[in-house]
Protein backbone atom coordinates (compact mmCIF):
# COMPACT_ATOMS: atom_id res chain seq x y z
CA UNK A 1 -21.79 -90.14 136.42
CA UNK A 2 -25.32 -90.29 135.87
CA UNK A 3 -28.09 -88.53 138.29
CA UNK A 4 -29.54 -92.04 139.07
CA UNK A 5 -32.69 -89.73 141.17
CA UNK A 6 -33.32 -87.57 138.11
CA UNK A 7 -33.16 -90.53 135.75
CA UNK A 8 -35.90 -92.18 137.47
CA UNK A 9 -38.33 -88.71 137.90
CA UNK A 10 -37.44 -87.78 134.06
CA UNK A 11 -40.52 -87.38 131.78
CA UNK A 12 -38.45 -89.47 129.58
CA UNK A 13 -38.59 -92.60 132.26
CA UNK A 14 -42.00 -91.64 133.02
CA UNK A 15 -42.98 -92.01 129.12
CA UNK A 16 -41.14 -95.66 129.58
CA UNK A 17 -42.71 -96.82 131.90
CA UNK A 18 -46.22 -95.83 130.72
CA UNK A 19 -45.58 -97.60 127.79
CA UNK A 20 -44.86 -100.55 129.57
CA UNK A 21 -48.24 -100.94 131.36
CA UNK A 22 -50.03 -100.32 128.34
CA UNK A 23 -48.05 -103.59 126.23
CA UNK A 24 -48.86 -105.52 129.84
CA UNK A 25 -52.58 -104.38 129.77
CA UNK A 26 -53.04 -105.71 126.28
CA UNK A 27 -50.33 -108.29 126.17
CA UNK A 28 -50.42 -109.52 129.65
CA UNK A 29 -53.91 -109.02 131.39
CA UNK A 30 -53.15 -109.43 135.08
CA UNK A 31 -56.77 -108.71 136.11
CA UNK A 32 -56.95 -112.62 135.32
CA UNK A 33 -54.62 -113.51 137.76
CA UNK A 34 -55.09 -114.04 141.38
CA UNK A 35 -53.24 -111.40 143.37
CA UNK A 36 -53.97 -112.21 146.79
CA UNK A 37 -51.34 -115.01 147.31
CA UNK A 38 -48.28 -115.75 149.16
CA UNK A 39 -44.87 -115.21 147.90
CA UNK A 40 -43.46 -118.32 146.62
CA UNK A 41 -40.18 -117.93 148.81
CA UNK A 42 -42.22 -117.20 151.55
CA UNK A 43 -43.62 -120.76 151.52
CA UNK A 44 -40.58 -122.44 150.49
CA UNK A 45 -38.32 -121.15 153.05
CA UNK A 46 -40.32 -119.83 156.29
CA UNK A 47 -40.73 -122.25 159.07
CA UNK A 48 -42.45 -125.77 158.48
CA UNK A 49 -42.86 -126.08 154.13
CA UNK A 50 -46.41 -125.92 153.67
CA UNK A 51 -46.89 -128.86 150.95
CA UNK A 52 -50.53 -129.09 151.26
CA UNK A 53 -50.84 -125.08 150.34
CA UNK A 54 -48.32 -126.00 147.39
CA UNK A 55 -50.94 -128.56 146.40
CA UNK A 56 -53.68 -126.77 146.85
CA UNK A 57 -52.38 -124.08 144.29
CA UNK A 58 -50.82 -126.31 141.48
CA UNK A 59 -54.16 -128.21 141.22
CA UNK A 60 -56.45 -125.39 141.25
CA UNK A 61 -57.73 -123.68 138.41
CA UNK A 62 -56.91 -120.39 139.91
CA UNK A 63 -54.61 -118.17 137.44
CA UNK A 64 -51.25 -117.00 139.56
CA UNK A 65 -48.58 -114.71 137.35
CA UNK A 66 -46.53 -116.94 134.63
CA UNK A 67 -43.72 -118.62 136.69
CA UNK A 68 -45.46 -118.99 140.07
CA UNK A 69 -46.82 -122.44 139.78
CA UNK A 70 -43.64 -123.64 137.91
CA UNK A 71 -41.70 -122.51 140.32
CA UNK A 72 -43.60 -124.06 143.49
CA UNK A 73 -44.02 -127.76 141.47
CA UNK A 74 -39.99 -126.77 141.69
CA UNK A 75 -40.54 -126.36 145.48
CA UNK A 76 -42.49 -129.76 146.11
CA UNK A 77 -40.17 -131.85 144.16
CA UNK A 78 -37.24 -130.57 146.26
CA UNK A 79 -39.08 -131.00 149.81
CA UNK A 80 -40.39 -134.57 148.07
CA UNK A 81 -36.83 -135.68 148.14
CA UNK A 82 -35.63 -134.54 151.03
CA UNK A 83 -38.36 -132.99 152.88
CA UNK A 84 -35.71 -131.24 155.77
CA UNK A 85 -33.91 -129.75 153.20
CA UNK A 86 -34.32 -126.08 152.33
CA UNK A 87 -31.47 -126.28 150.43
CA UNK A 88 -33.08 -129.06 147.78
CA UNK A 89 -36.06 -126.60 147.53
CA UNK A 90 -34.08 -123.70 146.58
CA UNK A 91 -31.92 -124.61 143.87
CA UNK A 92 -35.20 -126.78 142.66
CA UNK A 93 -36.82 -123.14 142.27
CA UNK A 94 -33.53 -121.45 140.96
CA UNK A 95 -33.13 -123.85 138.01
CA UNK A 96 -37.10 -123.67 137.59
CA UNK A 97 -36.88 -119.76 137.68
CA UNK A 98 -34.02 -119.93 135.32
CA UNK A 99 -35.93 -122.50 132.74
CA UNK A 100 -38.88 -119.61 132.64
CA UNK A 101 -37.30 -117.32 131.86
CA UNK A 102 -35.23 -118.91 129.27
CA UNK A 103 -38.03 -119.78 127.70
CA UNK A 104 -38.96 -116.34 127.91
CA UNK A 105 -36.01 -115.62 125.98
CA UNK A 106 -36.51 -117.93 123.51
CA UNK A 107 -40.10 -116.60 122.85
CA UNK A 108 -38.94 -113.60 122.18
CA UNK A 109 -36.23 -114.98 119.64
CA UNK A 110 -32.99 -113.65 121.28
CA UNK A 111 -31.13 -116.35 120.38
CA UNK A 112 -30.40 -114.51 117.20
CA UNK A 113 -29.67 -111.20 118.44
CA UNK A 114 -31.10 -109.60 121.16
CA UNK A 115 -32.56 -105.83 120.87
CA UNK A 116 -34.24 -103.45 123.34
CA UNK A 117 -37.42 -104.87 122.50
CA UNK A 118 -36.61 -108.14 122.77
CA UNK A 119 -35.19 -107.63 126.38
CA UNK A 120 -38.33 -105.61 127.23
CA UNK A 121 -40.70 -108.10 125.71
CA UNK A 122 -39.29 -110.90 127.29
CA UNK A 123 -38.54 -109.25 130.97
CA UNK A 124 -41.92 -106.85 131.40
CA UNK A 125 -44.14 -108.84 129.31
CA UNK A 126 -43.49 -112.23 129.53
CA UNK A 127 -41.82 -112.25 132.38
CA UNK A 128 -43.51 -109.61 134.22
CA UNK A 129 -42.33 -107.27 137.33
CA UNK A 130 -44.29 -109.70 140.01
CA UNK A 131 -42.33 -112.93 139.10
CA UNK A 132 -38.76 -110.72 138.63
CA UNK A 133 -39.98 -108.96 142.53
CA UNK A 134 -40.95 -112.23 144.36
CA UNK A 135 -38.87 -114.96 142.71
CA UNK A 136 -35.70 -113.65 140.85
CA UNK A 137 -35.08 -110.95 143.61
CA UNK A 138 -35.96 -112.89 146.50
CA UNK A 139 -33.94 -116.10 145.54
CA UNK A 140 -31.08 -113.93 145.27
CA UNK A 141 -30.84 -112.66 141.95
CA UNK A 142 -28.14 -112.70 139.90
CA UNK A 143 -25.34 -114.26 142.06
CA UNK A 144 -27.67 -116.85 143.44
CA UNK A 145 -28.28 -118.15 139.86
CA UNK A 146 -24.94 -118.23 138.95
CA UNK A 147 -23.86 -120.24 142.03
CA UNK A 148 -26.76 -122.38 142.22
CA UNK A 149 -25.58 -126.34 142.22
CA UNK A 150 -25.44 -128.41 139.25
CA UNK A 151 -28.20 -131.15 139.52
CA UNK A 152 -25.09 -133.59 140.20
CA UNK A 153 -23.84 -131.80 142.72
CA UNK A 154 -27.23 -130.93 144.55
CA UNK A 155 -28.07 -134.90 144.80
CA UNK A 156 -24.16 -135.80 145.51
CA UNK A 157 -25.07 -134.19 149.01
CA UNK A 158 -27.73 -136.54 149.51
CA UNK A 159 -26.05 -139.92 150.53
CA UNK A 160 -28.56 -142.63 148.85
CA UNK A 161 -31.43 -140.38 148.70
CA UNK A 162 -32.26 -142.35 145.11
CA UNK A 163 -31.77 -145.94 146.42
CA UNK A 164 -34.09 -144.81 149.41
CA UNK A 165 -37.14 -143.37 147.66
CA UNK A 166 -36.73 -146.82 145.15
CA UNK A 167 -36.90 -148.79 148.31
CA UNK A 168 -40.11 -146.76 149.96
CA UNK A 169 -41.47 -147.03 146.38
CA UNK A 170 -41.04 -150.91 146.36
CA UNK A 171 -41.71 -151.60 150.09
CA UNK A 172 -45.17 -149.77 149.29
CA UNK A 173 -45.42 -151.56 146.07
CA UNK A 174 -45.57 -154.96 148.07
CA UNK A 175 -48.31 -153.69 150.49
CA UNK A 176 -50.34 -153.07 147.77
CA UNK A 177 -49.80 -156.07 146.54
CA UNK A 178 -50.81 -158.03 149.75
CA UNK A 179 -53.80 -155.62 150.18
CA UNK A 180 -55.40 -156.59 146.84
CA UNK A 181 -54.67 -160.07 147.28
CA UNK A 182 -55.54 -160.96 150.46
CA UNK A 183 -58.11 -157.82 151.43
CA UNK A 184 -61.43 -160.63 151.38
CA UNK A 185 -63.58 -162.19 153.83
CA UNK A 186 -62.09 -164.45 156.59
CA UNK A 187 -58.61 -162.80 156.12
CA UNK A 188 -57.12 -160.06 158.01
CA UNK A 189 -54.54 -158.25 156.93
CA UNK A 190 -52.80 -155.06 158.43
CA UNK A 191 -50.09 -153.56 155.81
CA UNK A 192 -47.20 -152.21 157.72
CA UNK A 193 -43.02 -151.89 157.28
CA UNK A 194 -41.89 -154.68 158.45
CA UNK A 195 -44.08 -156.80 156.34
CA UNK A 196 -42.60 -155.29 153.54
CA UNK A 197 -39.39 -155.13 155.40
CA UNK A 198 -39.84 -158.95 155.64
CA UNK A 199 -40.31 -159.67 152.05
CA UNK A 200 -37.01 -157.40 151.12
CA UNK A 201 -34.97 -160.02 153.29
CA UNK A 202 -35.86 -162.81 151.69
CA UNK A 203 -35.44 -160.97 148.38
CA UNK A 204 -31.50 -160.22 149.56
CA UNK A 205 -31.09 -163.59 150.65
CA UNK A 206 -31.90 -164.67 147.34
CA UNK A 207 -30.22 -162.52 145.04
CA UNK A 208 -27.70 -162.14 147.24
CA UNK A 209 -26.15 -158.90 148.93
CA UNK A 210 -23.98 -157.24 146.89
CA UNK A 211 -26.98 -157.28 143.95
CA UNK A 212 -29.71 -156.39 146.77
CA UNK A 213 -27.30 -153.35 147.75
CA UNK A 214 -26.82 -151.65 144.56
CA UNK A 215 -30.86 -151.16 144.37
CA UNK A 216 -32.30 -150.73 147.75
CA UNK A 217 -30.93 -149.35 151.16
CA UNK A 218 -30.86 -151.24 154.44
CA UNK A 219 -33.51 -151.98 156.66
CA UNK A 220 -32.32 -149.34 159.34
CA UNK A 221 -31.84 -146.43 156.44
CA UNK A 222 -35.36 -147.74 155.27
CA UNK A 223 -37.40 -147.33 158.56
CA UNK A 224 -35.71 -143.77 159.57
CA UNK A 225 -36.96 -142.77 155.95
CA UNK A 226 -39.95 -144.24 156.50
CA UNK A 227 -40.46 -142.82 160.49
CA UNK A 228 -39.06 -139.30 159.34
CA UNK A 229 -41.03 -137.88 155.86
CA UNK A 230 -44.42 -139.87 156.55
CA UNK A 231 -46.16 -137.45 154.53
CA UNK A 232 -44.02 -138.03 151.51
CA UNK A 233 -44.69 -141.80 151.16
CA UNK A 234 -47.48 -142.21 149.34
CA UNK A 235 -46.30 -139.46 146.71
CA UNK A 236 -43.24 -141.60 146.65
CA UNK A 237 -44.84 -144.30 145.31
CA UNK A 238 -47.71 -143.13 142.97
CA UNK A 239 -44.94 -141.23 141.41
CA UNK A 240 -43.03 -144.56 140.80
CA UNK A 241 -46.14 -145.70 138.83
CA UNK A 242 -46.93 -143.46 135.94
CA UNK A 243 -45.27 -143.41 133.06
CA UNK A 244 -44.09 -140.48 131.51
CA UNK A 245 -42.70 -141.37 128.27
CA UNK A 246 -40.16 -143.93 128.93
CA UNK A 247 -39.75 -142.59 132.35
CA UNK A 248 -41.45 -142.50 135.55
CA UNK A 249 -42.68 -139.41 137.42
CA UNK A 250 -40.39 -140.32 140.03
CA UNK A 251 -37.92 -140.49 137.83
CA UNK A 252 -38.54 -137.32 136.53
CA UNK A 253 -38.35 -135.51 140.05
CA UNK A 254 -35.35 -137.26 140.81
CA UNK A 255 -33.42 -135.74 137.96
CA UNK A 256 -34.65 -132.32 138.33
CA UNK A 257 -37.16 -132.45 135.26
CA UNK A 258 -40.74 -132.18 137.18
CA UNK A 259 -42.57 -129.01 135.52
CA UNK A 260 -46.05 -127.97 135.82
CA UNK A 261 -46.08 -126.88 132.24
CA UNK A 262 -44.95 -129.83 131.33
CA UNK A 263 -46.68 -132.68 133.61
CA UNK A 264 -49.62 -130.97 134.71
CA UNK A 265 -52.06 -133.56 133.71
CA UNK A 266 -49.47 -136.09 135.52
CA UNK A 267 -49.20 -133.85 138.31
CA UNK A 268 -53.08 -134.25 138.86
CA UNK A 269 -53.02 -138.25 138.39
CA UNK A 270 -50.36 -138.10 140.90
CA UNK A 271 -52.23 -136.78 143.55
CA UNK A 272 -55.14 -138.63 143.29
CA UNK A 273 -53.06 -142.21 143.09
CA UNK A 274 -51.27 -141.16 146.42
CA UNK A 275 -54.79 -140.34 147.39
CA UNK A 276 -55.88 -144.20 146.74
CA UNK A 277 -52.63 -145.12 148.30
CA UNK A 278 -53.60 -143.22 151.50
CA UNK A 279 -57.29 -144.74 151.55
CA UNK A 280 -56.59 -148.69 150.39
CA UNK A 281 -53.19 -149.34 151.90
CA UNK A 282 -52.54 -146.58 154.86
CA UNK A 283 -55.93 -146.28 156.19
CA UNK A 284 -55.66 -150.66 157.19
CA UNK A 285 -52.56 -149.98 159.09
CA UNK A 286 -52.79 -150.57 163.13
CA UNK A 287 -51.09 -146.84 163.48
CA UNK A 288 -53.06 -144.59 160.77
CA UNK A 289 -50.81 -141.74 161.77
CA UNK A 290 -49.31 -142.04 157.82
CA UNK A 291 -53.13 -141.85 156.45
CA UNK A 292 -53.86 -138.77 158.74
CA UNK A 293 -50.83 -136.87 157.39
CA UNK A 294 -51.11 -137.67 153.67
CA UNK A 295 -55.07 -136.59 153.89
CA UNK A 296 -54.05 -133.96 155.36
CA UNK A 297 -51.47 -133.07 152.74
CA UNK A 298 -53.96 -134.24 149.77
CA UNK A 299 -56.81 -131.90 150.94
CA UNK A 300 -59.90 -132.67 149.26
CA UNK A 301 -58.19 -134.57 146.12
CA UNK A 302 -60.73 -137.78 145.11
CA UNK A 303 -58.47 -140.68 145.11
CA UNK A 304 -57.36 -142.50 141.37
CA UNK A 305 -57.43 -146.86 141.51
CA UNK A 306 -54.64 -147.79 139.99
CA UNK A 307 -53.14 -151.36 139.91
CA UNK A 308 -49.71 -152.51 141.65
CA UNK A 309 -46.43 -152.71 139.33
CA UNK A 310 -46.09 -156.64 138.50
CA UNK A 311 -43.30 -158.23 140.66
CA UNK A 312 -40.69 -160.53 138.83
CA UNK A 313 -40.69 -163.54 139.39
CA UNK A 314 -37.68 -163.77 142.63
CA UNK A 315 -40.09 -161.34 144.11
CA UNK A 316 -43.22 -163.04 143.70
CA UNK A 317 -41.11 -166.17 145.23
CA UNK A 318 -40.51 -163.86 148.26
CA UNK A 319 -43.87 -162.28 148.57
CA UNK A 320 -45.84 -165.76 149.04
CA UNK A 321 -42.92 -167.20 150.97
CA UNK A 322 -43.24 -164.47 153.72
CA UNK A 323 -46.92 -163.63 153.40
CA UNK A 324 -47.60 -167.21 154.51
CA UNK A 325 -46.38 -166.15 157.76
CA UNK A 326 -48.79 -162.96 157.88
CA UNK A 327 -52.53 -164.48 157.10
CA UNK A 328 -54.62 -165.49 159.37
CA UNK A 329 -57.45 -167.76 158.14
């Protein structure tokens, strides 16, 4: 059995781990990055999830250890889906966690055959001790990455969590619509659900409500959505906007595939179209209680125009159909 205490004081481990510091020092300058942050696990899983401090980090140009910026994106995607689940956010930051580090791996080339070096390269150097300390370790290690859900399972929890964010997405979609068309002199117009609530009954009637049902949710599933995770809405829908290859952002976070290596620029454009949402459709609402929470989530972000998806033609039918009920000349 070995003497685990005089393995650790032996001049041998000493020589280790001095060699270690120096490949970090030349390979891995931390005195770039910023050190006095919270632990990632910490935010993600003590009291109330702090989204706006996630924002605030992932858009600055402050340098955090590799890993910690992937791994909250991981975190906001999770609590953008279901913001009362802790659960969501977790295994969002496991499979994150596990994707770094894989390509950490991969860097390193031990697909081929793995060596000492490799392993140290990859687990001290590109790694590094801060993201194995505050993020492996504190997720669980290990165990909690081998028994961390499938994305198929994870969203199989979620009764119609999809179909709902595609209904807030299109609900919004049709405010924005009425905003930009009707937002002139001698009209008034104040956006709100059941306008768009209004125009996604006549669309059912229309197509009908077995075709309406395999899309969108029902009006009651809709509202407590929309009343419960006000601060997610606007991210909701600027995310159902831009294109990311042949995919949407939204898209992307509902299968698991947000990164901030990846999407950073999206990540960006993202923000500042939720902040537009927030200012040009929230902020003309009767109850700005939405606006105050998504400015309050968005910081100092400058808001990004952008121009409503174009409806097909069934739902342009039901948009002027209702909206003639809404104007007032």
């Amino acid at each position: 059995m070995v003497d685990v205490r005089e393995l650790l004081e032996s001049a041998e481990m000493n020589d280790v781990v001095r060699a270690i510091e120096a490949l970090r020092r030349r390979y891995a300058p931390t005195a770039e990055y910023k050190n006095d942050h919270e632990w990632p696990v910490a935010i993600a899983r003590v009291g109330r999830f702090r989204a706006e401090l996630v924002f605030k980090i992932i858009l600055s140009d402050e340098k955090y250890y590799p890993g910690y910026k992937e791994v909250l994106t991981a975190a906001l995607a999770g609590w953008v889906i279901s913001p009362p689940s802790v659960h969501a956010r977790e295994s969002l930051m496991i499979h994150a966690a596990v994707a770094f580090m894989e390509k950490a791996g991969e860097l390193v080339g031990n697909q081929d055959l793995l060596t000492l070096q490799k392993d140290l390269a990859a687990r001290y150097v590109i790694i590094g001790p801060q993201f194995l300390t505050e993020i492996y370790d504190c997720l669980g290690g290990s165990q909690a990455f081998a028994d961390a859900p499938s994305f198929d399972e994870l969203w199989n929890a979620f009764d119609s969590i999809e179909k709902q964010m595609i209904t807030v997405a299109r609900a919004i979609a049709y405010l924005h619509h009425a905003v930009d068309k009707f937002s002139r002199p001698g009209i008034q117009l104040y956006p709100s659900l059941n306008k768009a609530v209004a125009i996604l009954n006549e669309l059912k009637k229309r197509v009908g409500k077995d075709k309406f049902q395999q899309k969108y949710v029902s009006r009651s599933t809709l509202h407590y959505r929309w009343s419960n995770t006000k601060e997610t809405l606007a991210l909701i829908y600027a995310a159902s906007t831009i294109k990311v290859n042949r995919k949407t952002l939204l898209g992307l976070i509902l299968d698991g595939f947000l990164s901030y290596d990846d999407h950073r620029a999206h990540i960006h454009l993202w923000a500042g179209r939720a902040k537009y949402v927030s200012e040009h459709i929230f902020a003309r609402m009767d109850d700005l209680t939405i606006q105050r929470k998504t400015d309050r989530l968005l910081g100092k972000v400058s808001p990004v125009k952008f121009k409503p998806p174009k409806l097909d033609p069934i739902e342009v039918a039901c948009f002027d159909h209702t909206f003639r009920r809404f104007i007032r000349y």
